[in-house]
N, C-alpha and C. Protein backbone atom coordinates (compact mmCIF):
# COMPACT_ATOMS: atom_id res chain seq x y z
N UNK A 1 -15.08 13.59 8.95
CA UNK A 1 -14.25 12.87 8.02
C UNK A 1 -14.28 13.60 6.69
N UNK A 2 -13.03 14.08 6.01
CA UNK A 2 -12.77 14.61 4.52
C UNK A 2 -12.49 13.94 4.20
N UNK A 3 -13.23 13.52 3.05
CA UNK A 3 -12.55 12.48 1.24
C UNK A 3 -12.15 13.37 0.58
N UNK A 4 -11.04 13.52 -0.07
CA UNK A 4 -11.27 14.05 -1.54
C UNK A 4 -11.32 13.31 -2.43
N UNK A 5 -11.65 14.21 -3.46
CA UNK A 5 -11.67 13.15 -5.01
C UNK A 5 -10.80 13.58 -5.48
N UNK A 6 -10.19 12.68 -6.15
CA UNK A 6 -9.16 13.25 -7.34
C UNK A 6 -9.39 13.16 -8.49
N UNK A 7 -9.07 14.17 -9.16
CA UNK A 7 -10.08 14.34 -10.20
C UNK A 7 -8.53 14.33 -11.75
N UNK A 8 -7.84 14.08 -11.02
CA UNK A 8 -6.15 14.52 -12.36
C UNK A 8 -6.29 13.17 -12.64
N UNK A 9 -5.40 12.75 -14.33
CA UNK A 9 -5.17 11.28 -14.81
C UNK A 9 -6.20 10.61 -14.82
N UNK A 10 -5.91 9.38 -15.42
CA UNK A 10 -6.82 8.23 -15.49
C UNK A 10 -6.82 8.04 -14.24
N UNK A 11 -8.63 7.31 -14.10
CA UNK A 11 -9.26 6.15 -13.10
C UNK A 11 -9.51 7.18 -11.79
N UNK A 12 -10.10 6.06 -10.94
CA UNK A 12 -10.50 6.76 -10.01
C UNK A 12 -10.16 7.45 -8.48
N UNK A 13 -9.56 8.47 -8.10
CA UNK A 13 -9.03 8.94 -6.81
C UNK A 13 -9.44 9.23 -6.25
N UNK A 14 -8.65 8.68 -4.56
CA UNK A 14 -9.69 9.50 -3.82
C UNK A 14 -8.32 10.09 -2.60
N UNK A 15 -8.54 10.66 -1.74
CA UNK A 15 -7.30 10.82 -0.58
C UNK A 15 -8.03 11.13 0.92
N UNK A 16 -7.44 10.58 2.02
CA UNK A 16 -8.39 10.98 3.33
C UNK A 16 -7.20 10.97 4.34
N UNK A 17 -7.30 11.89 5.07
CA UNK A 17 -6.24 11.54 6.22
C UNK A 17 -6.77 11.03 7.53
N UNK A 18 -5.57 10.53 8.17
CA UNK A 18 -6.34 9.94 9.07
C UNK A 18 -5.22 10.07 10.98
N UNK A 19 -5.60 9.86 11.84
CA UNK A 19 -5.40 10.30 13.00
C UNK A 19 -4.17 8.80 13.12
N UNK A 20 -2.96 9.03 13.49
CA UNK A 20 -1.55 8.32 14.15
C UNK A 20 -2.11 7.30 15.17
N UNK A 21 -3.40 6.87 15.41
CA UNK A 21 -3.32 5.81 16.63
C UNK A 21 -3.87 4.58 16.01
N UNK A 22 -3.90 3.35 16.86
CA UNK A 22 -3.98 2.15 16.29
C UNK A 22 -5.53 2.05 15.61
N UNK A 23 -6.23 2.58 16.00
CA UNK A 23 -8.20 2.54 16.00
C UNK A 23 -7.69 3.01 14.77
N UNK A 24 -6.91 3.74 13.88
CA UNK A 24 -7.56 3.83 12.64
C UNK A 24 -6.72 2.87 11.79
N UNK A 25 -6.22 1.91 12.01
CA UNK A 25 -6.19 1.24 11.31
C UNK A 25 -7.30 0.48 10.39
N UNK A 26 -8.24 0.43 11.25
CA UNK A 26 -9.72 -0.18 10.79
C UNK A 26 -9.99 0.91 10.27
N UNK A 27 -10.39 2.06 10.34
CA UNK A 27 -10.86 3.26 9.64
C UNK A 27 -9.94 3.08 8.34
N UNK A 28 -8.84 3.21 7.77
CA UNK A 28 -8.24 2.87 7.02
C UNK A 28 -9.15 1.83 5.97
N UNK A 29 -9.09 0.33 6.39
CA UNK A 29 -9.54 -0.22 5.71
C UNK A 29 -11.18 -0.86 5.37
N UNK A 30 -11.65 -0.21 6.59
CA UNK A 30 -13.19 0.47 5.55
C UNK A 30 -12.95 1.55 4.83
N UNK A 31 -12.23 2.54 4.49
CA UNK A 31 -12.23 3.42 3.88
C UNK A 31 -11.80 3.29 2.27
N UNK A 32 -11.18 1.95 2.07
CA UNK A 32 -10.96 1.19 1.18
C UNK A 32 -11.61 0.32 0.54
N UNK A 33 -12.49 -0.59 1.59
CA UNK A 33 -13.59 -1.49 1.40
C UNK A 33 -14.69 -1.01 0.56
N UNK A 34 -14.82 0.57 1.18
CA UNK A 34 -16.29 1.54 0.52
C UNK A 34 -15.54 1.96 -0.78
N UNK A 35 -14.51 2.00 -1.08
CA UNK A 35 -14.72 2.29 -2.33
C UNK A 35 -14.05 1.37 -3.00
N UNK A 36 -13.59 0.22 -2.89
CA UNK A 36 -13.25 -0.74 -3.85
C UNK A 36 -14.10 -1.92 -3.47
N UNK A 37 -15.34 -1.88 -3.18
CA UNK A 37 -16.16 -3.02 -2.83
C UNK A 37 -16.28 -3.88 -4.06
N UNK A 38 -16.51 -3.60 -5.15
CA UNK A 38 -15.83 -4.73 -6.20
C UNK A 38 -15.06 -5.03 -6.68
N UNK A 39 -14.05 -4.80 -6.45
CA UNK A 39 -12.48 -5.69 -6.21
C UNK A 39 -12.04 -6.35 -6.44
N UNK A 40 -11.68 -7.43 -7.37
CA UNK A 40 -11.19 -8.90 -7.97
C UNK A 40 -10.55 -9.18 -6.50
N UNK A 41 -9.46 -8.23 -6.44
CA UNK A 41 -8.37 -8.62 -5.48
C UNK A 41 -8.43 -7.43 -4.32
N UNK A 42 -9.69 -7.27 -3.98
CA UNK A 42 -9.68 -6.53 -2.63
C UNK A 42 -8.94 -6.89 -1.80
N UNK A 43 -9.38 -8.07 -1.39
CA UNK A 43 -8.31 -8.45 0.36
C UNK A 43 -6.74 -8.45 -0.09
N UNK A 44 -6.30 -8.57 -1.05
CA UNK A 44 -4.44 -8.12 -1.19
C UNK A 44 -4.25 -6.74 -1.05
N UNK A 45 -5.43 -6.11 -1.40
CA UNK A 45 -5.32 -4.26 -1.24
C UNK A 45 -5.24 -4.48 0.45
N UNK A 46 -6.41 -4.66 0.52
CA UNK A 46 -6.59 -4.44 2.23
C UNK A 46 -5.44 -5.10 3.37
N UNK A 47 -5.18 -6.08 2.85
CA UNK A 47 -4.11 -6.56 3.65
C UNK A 47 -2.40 -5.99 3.88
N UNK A 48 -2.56 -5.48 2.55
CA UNK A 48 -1.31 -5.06 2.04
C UNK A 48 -1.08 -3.71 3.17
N UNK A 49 -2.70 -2.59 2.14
CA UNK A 49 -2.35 -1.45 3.36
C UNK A 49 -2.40 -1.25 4.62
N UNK A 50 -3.11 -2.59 5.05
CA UNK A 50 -3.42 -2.13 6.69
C UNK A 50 -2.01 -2.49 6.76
N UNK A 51 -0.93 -3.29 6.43
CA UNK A 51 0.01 -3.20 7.15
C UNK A 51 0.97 -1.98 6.90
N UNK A 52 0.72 -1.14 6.16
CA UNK A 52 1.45 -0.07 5.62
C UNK A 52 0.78 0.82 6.81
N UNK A 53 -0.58 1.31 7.43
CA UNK A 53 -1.09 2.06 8.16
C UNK A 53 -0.48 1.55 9.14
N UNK A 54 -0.24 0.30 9.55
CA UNK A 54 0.22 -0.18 11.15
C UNK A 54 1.75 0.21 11.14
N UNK A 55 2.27 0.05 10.29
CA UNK A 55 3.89 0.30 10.44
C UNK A 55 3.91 1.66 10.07
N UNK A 56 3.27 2.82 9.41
CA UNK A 56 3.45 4.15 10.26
C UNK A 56 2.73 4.84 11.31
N UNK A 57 1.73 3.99 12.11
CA UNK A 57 1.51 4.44 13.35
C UNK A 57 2.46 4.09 14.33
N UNK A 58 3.21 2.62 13.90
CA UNK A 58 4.44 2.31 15.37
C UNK A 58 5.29 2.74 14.91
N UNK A 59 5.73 3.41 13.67
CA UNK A 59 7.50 3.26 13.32
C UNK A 59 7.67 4.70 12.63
N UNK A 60 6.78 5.56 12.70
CA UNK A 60 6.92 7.24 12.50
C UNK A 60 6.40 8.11 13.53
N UNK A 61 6.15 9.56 12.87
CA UNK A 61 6.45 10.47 14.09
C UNK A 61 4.93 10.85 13.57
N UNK A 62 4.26 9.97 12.41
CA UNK A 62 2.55 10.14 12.60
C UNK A 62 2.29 9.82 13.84
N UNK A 63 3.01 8.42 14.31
CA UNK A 63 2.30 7.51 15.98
C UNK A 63 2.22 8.56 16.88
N UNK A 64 3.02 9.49 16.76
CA UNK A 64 3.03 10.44 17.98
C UNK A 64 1.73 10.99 18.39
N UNK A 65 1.57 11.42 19.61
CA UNK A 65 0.62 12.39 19.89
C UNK A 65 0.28 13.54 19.06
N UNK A 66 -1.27 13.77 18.12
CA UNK A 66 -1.30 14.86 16.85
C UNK A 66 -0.84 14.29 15.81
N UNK A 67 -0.29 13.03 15.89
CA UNK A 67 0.02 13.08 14.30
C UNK A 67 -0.63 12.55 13.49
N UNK A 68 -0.65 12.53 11.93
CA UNK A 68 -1.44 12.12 11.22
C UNK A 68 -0.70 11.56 9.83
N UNK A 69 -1.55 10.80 9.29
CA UNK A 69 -0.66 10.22 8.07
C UNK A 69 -2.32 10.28 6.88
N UNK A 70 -1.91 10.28 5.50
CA UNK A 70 -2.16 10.38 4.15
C UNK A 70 -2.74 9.69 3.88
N UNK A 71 -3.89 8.83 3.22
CA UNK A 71 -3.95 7.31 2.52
C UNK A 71 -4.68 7.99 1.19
N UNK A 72 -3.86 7.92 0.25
CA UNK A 72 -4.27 8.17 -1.26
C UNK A 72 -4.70 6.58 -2.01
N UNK A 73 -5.58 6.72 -2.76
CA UNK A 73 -5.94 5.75 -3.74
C UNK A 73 -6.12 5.48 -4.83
N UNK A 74 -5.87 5.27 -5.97
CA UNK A 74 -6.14 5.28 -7.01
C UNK A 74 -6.42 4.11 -8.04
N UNK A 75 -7.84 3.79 -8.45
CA UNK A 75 -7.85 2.48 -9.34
C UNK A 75 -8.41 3.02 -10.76
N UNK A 76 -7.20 1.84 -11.78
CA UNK A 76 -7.20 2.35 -12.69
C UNK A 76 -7.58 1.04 -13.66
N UNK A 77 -8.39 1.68 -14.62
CA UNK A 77 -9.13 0.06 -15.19
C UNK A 77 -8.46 0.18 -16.57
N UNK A 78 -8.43 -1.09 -17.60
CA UNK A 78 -8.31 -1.51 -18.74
C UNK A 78 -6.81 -1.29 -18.41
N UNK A 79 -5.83 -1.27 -17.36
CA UNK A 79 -4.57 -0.76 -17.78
C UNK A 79 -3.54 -2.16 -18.67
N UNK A 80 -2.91 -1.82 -19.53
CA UNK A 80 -2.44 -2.94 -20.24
C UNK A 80 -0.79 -3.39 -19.37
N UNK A 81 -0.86 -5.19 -19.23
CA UNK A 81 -0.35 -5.32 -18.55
C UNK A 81 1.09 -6.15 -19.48
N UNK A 82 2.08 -6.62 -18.58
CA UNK A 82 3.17 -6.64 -19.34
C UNK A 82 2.82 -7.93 -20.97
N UNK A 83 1.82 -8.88 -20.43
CA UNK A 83 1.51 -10.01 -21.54
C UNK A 83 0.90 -9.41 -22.33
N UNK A 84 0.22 -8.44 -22.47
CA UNK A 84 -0.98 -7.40 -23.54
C UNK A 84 -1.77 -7.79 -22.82
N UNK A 85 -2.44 -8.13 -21.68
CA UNK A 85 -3.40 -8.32 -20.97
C UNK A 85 -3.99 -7.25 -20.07
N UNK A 86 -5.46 -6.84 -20.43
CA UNK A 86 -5.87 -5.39 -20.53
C UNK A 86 -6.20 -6.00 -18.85
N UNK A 87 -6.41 -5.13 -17.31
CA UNK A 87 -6.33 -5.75 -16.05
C UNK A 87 -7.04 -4.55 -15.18
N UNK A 88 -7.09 -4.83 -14.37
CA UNK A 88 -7.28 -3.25 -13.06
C UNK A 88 -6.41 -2.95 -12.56
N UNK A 89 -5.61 -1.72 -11.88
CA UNK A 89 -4.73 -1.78 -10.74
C UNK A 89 -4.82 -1.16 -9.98
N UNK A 90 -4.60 -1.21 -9.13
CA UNK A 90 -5.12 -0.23 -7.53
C UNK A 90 -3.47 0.42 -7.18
N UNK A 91 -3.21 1.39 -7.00
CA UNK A 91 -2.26 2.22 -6.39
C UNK A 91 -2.50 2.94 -5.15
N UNK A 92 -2.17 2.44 -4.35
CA UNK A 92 -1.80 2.98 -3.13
C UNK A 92 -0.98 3.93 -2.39
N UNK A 93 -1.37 5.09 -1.84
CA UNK A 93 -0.19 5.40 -1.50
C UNK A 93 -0.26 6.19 0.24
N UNK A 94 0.89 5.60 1.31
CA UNK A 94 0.47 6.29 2.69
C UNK A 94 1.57 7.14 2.85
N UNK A 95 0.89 8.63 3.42
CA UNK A 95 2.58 9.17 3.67
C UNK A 95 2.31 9.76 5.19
N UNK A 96 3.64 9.58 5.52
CA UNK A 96 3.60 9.84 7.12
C UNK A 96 4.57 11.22 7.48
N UNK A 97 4.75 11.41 8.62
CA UNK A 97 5.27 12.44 9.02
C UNK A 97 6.52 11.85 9.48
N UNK A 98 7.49 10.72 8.75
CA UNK A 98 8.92 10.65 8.66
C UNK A 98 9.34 10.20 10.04
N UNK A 99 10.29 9.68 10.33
CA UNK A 99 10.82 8.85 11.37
C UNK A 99 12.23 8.71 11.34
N UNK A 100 12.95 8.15 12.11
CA UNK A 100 14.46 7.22 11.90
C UNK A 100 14.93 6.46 11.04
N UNK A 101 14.31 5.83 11.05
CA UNK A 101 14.39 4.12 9.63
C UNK A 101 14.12 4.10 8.92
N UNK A 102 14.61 4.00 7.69
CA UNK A 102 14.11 3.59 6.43
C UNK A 102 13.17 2.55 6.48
N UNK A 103 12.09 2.64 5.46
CA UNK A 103 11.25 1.15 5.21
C UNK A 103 12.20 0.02 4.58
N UNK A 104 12.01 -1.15 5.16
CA UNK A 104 12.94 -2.09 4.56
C UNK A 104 12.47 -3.25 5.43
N UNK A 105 12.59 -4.65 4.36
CA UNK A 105 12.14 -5.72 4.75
C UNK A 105 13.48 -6.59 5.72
N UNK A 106 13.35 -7.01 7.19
CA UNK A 106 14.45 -6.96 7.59
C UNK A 106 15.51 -8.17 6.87
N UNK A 107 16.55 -8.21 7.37
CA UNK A 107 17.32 -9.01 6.21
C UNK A 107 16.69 -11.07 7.24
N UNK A 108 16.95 -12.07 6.16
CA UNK A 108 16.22 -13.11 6.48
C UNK A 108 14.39 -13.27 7.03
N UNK A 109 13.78 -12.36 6.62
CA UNK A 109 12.38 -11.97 6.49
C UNK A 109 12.13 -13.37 6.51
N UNK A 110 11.35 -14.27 7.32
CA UNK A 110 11.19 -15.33 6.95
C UNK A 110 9.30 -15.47 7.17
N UNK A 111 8.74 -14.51 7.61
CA UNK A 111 7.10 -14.80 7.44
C UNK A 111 7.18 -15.21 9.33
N UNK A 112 8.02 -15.66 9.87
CA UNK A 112 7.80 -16.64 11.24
C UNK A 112 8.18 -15.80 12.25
N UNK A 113 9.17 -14.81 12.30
CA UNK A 113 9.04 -13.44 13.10
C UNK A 113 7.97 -12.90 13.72
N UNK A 114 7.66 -12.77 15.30
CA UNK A 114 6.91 -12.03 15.76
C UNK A 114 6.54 -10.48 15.26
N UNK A 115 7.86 -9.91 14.97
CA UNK A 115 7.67 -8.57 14.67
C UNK A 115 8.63 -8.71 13.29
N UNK A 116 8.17 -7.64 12.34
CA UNK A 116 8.49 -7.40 10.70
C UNK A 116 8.09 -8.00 9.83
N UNK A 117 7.03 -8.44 9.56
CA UNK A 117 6.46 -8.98 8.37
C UNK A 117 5.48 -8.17 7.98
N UNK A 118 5.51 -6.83 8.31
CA UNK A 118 4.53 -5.77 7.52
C UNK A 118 4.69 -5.68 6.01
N UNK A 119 6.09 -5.83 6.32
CA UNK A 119 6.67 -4.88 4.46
C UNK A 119 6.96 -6.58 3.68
N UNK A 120 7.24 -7.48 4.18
CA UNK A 120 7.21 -8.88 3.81
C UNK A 120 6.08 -8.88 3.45
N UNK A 121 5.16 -8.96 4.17
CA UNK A 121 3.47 -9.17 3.87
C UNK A 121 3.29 -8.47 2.77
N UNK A 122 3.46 -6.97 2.26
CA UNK A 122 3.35 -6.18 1.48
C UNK A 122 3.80 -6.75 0.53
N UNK A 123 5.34 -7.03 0.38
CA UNK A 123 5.79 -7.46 -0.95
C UNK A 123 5.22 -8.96 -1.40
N UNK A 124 4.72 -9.72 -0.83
CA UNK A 124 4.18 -10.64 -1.16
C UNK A 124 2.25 -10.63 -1.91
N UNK A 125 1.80 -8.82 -1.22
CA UNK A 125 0.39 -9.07 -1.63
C UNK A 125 0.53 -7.91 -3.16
N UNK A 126 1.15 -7.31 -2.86
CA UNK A 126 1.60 -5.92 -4.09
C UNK A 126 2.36 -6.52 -5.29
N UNK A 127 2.08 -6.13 -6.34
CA UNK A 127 2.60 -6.38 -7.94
C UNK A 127 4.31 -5.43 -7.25
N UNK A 128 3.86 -4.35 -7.13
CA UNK A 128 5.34 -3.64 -6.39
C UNK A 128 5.15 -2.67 -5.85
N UNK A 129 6.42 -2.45 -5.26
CA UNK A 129 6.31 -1.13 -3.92
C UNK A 129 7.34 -0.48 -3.78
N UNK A 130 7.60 0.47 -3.09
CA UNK A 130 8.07 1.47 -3.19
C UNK A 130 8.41 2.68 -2.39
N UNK A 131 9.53 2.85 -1.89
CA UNK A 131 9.23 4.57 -1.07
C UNK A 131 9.72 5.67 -1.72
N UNK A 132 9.72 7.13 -0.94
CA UNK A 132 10.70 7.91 -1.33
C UNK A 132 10.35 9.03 0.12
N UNK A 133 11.33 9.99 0.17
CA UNK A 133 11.31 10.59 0.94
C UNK A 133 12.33 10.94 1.97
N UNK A 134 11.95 10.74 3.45
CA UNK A 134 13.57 11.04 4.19
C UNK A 134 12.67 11.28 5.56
N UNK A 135 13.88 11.53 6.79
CA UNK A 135 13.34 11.52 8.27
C UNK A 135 12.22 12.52 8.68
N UNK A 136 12.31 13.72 7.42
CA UNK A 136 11.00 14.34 7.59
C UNK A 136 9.72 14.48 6.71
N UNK A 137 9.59 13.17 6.74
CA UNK A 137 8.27 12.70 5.89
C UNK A 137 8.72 11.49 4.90
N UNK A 138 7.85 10.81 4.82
CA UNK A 138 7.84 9.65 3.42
C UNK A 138 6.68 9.04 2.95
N UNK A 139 6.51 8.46 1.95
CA UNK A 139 5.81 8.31 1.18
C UNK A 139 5.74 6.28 0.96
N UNK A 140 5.14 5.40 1.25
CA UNK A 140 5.12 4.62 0.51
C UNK A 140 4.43 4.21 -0.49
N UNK A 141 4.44 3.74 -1.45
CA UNK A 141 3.73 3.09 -2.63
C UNK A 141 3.69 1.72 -2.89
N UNK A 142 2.50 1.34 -3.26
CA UNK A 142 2.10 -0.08 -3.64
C UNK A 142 1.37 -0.20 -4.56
N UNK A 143 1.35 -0.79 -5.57
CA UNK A 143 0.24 -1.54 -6.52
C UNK A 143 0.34 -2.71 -6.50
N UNK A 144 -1.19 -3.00 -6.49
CA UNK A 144 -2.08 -4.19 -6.90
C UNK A 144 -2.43 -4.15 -8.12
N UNK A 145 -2.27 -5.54 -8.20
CA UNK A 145 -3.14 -5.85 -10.08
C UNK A 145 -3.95 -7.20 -9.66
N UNK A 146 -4.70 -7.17 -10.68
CA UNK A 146 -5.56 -8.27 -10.87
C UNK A 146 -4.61 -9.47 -11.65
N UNK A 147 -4.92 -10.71 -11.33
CA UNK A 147 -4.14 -11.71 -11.24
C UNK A 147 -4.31 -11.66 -12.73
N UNK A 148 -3.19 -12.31 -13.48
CA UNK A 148 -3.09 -12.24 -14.80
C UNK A 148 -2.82 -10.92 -15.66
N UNK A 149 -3.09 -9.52 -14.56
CA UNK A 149 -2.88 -8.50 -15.35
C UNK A 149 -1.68 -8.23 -15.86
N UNK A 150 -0.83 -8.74 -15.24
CA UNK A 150 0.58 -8.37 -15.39
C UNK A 150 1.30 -9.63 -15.82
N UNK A 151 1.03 -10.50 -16.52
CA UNK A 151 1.70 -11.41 -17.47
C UNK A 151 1.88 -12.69 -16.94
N UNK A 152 1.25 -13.01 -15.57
CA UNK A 152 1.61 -13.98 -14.65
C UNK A 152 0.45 -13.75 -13.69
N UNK A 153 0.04 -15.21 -12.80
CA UNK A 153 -1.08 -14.99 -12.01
C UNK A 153 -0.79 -14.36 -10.72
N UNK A 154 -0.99 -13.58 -9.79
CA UNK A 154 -0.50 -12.95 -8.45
C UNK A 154 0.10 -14.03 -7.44
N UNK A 155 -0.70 -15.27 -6.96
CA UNK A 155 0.18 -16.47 -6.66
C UNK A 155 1.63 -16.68 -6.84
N UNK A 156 1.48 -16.85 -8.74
CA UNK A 156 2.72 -17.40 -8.49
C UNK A 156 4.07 -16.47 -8.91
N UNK A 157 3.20 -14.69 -8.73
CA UNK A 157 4.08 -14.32 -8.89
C UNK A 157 5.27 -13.52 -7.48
N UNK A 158 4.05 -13.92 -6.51
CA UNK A 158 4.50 -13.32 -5.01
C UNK A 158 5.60 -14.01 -4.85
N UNK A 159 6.42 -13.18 -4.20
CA UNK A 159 7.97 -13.63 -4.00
C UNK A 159 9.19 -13.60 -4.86
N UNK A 160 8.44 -13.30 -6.30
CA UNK A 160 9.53 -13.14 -7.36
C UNK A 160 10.51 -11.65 -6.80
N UNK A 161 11.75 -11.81 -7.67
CA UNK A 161 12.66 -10.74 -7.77
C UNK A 161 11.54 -9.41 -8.17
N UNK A 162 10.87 -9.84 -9.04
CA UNK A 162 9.66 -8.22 -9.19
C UNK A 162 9.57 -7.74 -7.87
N UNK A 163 8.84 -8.70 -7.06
CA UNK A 163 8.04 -8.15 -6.42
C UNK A 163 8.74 -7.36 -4.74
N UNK A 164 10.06 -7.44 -5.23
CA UNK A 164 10.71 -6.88 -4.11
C UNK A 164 10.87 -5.76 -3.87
N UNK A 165 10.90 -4.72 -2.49
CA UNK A 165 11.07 -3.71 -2.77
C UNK A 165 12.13 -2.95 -3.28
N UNK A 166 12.28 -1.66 -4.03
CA UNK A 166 13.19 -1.13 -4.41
C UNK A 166 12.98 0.31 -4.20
N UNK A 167 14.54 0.59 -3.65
CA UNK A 167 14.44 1.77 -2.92
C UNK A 167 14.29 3.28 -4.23
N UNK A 168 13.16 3.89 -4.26
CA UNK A 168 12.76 4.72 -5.02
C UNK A 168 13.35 6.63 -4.85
């Protein structure tokens, strides 16, 4: 297993890649756990990305046989949030080896769907998110904040127009 550190910008980075099959999904989020073990809002990180790791092992050309996908991290402390409220935020980011489909929450997302509530789930645990990229490779992004960091508590801000995705 390679960590790196990242050592550019504020706060703390780290990046690890990891193997296209379902078993690392859990590798994923111990790999998160060990380094954000004090966490205000760990489990919205963790929840958020494991579903970001699960939807590019089934829905890119990481899932394939050999492939592999990215998980970058970055937490950044005292960051000032939209109320002047000084907060933490965790930035996330997974990139895969690109697919057919755009990321997108399907249209009437209602939470009660057997299948698609990855990126629902996401926008509901993430301050906001984000892709960029194309069929040969992409990138998603997420941040977390600590409740109140951003001018409003995370509760009641899940589901707002913020917190939707927008195509980057």
């Amino acid at each position: 297993m390679f960590i790196e550190l990242i050592e550019e910008g504020d706060g703390d980075g780290w990046r690890r890649e990891f193997a296209g099959v379902p078993e690392e999904a859990r590798e994923v989020r111990r790999f998160l756990r060990s380094l954000l073990a004090d966490c205000p809002f760990l489990d919205d990180v963790l929840l958020g990305v494991d579903e970001l790791a699960v939807n590019t092992i089934r829905h890119t050309r990481s899932g394939r046989p050999g492939g592999r996908f990215v998980v970058e991290v970055r937490r950044c402390h005292g960051v000032l949030g939209e109320a002047g409220v000084r907060g933490e935020k965790v930035v996330v980011w997974v990139r895969d080896e690109g697919g057919p489909r755009e990321p997108a929450i399907p249209p009437g997302g209602d939470g009660f769907a057997e299948n698609g509530r990855g990126l629902l789930t996401l926008s509901r645990t993430a301050e906001s998110w984000g892709w960029f990229g194309d069929a040969h490779g992409r990138t998603v992004c997420a941040v977390f904040a600590e409740p109140g960091a951003s001018g409003e508590h995370a509760a009641d801000a899940r589901g707002s127009e913020a917190h939707r995705a927008q195509r980057g």
